[in-house]
C-alpha atoms as a PDB file:
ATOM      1  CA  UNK A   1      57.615 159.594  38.110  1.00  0.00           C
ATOM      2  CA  UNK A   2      54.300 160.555  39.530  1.00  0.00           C
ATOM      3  CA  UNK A   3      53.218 156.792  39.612  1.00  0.00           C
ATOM      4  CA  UNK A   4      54.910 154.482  41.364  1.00  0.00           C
ATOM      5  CA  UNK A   5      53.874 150.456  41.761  1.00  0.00           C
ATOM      6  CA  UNK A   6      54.153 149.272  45.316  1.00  0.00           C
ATOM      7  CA  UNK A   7      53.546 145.406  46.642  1.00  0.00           C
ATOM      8  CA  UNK A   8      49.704 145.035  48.455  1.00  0.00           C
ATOM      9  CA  UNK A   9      49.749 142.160  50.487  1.00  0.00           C
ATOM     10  CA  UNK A  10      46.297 141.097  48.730  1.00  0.00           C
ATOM     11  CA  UNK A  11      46.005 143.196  45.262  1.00  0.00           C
ATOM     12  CA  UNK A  12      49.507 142.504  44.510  1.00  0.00           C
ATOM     13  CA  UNK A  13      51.649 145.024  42.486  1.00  0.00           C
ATOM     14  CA  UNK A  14      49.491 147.649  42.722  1.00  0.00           C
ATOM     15  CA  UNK A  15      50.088 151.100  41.067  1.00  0.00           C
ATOM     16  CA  UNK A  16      49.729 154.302  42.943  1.00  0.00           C
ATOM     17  CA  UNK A  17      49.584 158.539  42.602  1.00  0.00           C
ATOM     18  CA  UNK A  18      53.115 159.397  43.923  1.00  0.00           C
ATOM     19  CA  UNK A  19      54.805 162.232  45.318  1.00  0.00           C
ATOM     20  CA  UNK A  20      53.538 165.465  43.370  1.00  0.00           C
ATOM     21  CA  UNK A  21      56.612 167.716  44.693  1.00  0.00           C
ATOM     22  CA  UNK A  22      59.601 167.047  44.496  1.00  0.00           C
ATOM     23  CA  UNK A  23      62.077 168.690  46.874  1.00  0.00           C
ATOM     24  CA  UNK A  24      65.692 168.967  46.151  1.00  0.00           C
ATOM     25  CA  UNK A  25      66.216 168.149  50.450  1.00  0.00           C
ATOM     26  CA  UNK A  26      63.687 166.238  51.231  1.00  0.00           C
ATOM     27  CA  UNK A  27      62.482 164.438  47.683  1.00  0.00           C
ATOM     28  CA  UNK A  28      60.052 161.812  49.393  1.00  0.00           C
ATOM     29  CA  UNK A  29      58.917 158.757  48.083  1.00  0.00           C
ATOM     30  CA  UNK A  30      56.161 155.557  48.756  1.00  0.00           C
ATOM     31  CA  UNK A  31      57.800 153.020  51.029  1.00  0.00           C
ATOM     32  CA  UNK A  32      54.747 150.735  50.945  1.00  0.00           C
ATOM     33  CA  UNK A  33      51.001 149.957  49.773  1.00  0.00           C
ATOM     34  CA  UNK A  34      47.952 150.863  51.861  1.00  0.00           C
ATOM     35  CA  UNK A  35      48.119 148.941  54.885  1.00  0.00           C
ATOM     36  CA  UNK A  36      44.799 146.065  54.927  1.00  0.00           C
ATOM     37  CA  UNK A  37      42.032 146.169  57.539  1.00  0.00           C
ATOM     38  CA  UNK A  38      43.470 145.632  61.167  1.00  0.00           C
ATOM     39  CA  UNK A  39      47.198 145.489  59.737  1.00  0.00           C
ATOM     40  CA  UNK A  40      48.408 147.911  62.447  1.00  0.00           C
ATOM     41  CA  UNK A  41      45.867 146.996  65.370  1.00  0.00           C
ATOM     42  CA  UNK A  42      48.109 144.830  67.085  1.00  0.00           C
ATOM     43  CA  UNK A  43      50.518 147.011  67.449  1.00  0.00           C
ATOM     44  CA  UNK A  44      48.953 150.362  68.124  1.00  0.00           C
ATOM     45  CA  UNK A  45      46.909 148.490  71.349  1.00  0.00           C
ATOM     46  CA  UNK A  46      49.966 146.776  72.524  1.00  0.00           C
ATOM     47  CA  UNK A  47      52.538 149.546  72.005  1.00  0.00           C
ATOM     48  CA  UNK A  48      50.933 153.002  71.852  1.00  0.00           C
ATOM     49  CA  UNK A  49      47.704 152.124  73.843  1.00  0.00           C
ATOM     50  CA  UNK A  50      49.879 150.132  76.322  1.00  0.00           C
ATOM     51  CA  UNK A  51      46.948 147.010  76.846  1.00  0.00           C
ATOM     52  CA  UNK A  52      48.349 143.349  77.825  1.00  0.00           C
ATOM     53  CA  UNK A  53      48.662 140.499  76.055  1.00  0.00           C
ATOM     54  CA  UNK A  54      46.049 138.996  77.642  1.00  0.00           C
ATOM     55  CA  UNK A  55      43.406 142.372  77.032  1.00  0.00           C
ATOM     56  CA  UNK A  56      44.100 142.423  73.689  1.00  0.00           C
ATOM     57  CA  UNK A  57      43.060 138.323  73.220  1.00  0.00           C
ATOM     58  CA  UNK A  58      39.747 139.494  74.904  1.00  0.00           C
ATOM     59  CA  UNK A  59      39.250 142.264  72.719  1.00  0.00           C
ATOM     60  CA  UNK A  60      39.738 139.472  69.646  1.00  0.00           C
ATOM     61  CA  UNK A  61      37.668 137.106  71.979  1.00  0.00           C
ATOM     62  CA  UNK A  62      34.654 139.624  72.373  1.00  0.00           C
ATOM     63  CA  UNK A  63      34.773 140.469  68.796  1.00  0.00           C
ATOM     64  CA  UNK A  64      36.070 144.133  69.396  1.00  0.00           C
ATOM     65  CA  UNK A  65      38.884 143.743  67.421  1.00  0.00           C
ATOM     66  CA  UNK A  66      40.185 141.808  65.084  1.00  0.00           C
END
């Protein structure tokens, strides 16, 4: 059990190192594959940052983002 083959949005099935330890309350496991270049950025500007719709399409527009 210490690899484990996960779904990548562009490698495909893709097998990874797993969870060394395993703990008897809290085993662990891999949910999903490396996330891809910008997967998250939407959301971290729009929900943690707090920036507009409308900043965020400027930050894409001015090439700070993408």
């Amino acid at each position: 059990g210490l690899y484990t083959s996960v779904e990548h949005p562009l490698a495909g099935a893709t097998t990874v190192y797993g969870i060394p330890w395993k703990l008897s309350d809290t085993p662990g496991n891999i949910r999903t594959a490396a996330p891809t270049l910008g997967q998250h950025t939407e959301h971290i500007l729009r929900d943690i940052v707090g920036l507009s719709e409308e900043a965020i399409a400027g930050l894409r527009q001015e090439e700070v983002v993408s």
